[in-house]
N, C-alpha and C. Protein backbone atom coordinates (compact mmCIF):
# COMPACT_ATOMS: atom_id res chain seq x y z
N UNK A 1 252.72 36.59 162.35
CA UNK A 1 251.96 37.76 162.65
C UNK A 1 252.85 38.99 162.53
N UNK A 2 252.45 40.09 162.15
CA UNK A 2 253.08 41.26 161.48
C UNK A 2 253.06 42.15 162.76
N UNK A 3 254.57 42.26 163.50
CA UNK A 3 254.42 43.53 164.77
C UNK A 3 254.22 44.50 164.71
N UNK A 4 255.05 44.98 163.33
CA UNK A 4 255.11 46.52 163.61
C UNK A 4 255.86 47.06 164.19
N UNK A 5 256.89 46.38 164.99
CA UNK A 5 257.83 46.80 165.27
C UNK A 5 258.67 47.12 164.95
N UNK A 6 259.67 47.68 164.72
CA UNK A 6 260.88 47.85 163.97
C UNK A 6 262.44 48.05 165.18
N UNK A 7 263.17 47.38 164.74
CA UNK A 7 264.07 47.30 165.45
C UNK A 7 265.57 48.05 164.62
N UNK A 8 266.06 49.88 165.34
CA UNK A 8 266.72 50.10 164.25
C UNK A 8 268.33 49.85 164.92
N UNK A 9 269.04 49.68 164.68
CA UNK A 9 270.53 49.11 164.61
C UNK A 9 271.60 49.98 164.17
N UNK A 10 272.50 50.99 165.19
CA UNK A 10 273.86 51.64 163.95
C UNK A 10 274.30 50.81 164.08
N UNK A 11 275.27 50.49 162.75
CA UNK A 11 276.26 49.55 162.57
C UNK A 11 277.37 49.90 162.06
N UNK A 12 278.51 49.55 162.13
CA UNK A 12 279.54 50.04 161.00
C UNK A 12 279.79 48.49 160.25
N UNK A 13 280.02 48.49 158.47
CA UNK A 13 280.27 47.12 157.95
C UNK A 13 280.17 48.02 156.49
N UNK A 14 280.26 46.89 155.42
CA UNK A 14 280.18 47.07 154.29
C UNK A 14 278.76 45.93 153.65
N UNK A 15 278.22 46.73 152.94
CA UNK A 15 277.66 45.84 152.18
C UNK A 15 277.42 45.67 150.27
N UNK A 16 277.04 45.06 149.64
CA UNK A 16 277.42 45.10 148.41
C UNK A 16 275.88 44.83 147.42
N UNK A 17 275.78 46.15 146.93
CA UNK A 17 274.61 46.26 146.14
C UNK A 17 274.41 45.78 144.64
N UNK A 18 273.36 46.55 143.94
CA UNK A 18 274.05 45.71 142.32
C UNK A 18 274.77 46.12 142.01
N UNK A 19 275.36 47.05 142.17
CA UNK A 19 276.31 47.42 141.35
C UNK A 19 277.94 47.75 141.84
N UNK A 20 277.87 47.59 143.09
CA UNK A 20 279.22 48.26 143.96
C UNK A 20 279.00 47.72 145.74
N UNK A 21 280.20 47.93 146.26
CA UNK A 21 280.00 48.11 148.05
C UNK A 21 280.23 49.10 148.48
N UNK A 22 278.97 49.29 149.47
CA UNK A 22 279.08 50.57 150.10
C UNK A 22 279.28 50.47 151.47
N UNK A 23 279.76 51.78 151.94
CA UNK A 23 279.67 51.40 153.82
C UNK A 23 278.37 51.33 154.82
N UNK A 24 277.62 50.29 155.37
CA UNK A 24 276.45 50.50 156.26
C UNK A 24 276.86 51.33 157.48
N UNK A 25 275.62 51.97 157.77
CA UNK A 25 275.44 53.04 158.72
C UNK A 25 274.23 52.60 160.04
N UNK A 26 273.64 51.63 159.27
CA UNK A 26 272.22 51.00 160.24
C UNK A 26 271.82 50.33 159.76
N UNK A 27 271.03 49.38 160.43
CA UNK A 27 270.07 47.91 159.75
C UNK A 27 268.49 48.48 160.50
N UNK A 28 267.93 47.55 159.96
CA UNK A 28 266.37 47.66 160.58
C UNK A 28 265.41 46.82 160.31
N UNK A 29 265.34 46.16 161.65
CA UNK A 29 265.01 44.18 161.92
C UNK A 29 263.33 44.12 161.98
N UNK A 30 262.61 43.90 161.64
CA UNK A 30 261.44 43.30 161.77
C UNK A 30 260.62 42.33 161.28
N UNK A 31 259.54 41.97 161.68
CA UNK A 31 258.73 40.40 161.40
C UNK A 31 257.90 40.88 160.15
N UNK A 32 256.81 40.94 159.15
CA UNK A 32 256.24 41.42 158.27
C UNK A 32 255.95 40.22 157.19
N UNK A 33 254.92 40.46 156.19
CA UNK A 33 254.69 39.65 155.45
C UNK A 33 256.02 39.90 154.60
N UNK A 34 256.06 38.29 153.75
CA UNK A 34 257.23 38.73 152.96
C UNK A 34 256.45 38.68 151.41
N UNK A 35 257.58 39.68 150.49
CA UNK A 35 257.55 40.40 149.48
C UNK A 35 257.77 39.30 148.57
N UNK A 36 259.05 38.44 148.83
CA UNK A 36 259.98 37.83 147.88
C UNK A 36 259.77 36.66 148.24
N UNK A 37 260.35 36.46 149.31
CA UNK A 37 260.42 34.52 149.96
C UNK A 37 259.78 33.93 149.72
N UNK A 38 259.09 32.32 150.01
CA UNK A 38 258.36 31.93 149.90
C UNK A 38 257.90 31.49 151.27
N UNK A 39 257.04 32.64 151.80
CA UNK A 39 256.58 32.31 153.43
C UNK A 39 255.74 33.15 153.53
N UNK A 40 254.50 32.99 154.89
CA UNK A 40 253.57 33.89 154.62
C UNK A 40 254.67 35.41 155.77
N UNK A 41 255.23 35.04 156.35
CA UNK A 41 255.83 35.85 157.29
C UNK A 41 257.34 35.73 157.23
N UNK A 42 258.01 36.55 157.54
CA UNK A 42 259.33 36.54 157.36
C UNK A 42 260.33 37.51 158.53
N UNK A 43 261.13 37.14 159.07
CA UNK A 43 262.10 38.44 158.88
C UNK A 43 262.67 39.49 158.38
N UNK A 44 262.84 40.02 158.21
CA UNK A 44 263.04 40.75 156.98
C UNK A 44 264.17 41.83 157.92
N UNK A 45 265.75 42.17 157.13
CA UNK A 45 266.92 42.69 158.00
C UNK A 45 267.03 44.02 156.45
N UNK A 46 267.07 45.12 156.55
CA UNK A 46 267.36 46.26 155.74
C UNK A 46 268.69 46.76 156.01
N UNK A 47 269.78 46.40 155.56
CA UNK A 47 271.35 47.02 156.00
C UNK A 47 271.11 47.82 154.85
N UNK A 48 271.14 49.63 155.74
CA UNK A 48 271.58 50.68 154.99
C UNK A 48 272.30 51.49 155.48
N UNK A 49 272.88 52.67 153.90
CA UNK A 49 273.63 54.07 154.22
C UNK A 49 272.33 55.09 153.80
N UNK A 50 271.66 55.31 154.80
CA UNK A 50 270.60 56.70 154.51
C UNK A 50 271.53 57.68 153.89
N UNK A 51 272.38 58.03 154.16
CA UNK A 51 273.39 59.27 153.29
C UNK A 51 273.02 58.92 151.95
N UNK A 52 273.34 57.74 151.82
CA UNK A 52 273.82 57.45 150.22
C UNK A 52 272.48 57.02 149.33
N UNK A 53 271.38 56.96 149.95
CA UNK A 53 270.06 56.79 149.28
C UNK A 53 269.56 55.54 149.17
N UNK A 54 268.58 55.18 148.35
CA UNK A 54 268.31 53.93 148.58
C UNK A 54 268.84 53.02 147.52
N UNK A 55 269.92 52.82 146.79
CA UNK A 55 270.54 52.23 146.12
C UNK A 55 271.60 51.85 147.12
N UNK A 56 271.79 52.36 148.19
CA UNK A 56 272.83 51.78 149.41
C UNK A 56 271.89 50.97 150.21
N UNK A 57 271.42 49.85 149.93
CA UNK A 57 270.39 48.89 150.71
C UNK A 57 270.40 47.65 150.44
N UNK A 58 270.74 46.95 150.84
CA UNK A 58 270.78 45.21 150.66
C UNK A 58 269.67 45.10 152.10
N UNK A 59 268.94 44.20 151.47
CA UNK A 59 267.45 43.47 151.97
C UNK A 59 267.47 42.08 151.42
N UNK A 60 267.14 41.74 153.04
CA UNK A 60 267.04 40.26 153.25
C UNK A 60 266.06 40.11 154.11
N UNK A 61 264.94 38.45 153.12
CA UNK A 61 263.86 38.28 153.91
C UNK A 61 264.06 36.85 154.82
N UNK A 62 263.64 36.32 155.73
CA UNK A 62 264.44 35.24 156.50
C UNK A 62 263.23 34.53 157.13
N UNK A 63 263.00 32.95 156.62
CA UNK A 63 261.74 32.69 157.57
C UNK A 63 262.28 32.48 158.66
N UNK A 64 261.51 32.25 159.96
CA UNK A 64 261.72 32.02 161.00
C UNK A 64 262.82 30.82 161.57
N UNK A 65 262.75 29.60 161.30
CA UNK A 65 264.08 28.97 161.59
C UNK A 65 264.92 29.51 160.95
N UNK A 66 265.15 29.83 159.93
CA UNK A 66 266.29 30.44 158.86
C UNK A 66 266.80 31.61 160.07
N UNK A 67 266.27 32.33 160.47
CA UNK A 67 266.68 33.92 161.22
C UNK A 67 267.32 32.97 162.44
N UNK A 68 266.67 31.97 163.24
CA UNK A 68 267.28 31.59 164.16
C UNK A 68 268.77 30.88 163.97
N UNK A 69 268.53 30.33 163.22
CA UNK A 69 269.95 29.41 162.63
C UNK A 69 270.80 30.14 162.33
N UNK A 70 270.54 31.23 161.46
CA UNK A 70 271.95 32.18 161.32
C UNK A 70 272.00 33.28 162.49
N UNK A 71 270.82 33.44 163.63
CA UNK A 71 271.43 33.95 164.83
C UNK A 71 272.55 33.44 165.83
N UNK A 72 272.10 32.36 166.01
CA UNK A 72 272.81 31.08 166.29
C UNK A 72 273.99 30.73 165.79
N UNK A 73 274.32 30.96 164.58
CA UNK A 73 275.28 30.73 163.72
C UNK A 73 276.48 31.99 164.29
N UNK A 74 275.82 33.07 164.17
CA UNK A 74 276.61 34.35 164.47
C UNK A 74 277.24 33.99 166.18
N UNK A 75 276.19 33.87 166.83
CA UNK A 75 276.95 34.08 167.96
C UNK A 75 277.59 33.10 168.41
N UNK A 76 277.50 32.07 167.66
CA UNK A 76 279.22 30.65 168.01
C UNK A 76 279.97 31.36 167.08
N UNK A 77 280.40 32.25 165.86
CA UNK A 77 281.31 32.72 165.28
C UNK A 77 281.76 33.34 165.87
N UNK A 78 281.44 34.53 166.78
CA UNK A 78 281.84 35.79 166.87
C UNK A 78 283.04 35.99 167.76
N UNK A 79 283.17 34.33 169.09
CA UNK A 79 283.98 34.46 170.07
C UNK A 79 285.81 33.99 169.32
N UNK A 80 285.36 33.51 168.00
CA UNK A 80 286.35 33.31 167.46
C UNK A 80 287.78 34.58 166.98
N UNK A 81 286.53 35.93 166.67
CA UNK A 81 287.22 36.93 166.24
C UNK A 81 288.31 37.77 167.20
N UNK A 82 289.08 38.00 166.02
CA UNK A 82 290.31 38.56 166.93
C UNK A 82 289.28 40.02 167.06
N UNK A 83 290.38 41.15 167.72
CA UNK A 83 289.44 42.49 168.30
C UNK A 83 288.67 42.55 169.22
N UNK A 84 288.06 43.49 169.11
CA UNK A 84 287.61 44.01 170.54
C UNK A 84 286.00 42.69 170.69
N UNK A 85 286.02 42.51 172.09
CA UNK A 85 285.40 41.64 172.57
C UNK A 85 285.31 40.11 171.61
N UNK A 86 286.20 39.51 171.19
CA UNK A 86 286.73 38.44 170.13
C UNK A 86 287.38 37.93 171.48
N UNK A 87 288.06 36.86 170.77
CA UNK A 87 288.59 35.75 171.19
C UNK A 87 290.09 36.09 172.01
N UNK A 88 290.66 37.11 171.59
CA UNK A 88 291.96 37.90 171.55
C UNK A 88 291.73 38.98 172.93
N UNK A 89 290.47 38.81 173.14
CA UNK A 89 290.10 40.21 174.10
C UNK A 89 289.83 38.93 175.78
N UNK A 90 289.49 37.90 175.38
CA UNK A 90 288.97 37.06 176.65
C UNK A 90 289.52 37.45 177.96
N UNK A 91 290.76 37.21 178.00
CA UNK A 91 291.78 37.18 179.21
C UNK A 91 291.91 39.06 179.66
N UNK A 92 291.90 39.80 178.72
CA UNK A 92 291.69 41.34 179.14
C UNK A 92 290.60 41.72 179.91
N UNK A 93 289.33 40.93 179.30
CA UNK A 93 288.13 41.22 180.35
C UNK A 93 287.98 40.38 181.08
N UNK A 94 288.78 39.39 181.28
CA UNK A 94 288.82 38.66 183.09
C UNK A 94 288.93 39.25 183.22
N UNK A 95 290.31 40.10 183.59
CA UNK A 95 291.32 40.56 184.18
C UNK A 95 290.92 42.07 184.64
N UNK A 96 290.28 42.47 183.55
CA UNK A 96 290.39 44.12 183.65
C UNK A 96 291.44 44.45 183.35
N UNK A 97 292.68 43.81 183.04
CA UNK A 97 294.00 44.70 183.28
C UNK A 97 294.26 45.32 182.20
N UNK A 98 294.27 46.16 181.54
CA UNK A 98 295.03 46.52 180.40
C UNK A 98 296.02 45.94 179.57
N UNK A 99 297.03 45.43 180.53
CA UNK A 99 298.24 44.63 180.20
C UNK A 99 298.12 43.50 179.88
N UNK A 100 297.30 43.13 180.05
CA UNK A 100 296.37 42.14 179.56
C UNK A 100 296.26 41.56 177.99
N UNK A 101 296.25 43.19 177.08
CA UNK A 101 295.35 43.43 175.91
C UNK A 101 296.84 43.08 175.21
């Protein structure tokens, strides 16, 4: 079923169009029929640079287990990363301590 919602996201990342990578500025998450996939409904995730027009846009449509699995996927990756709130940061935010970091 099609919400209508839109869910918009700043982000900082890179993403890579046809022709080049550019820097993302925001994504924008919602449910909707899909265009491309083969599903009557989809996810559908828009990582863009509004600055840079709409040739700065990588679009992805995602059926429903698919969106969960790579949600899922993301957030067992993420505790791995070094940086801020990563794997490298754990013992700093017990702690609070700075000295920690």
């Amino acid at each position: 079923m099609c919400t209508y919602r839109t869910r918009m996201v700043a982000l900082e990342g890179s993403g890579k169009g046809a022709s080049r990578w550019f820097p993302l500025t925001s994504a924008s998450v919602y449910v909707d029929h899909a265009v491309h996939a083969p599903a009557d409904h989809t996810l559908s995730v828009d990582f863009l640079n509004r600055e840079q027009g709409p040739s700065a846009r990588v679009a992805v449509e995602l059926t429903v287990p698919a969106a969960r699995e790579l949600a899922l996927a993301i957030l067992a990756a993420l505790p791995e990363a070094p940086g801020p709130n990563g794997a490298h940061d754990r013992g700093a935010q017990a702690s609070g301590h700075e000295a920690d970091r």
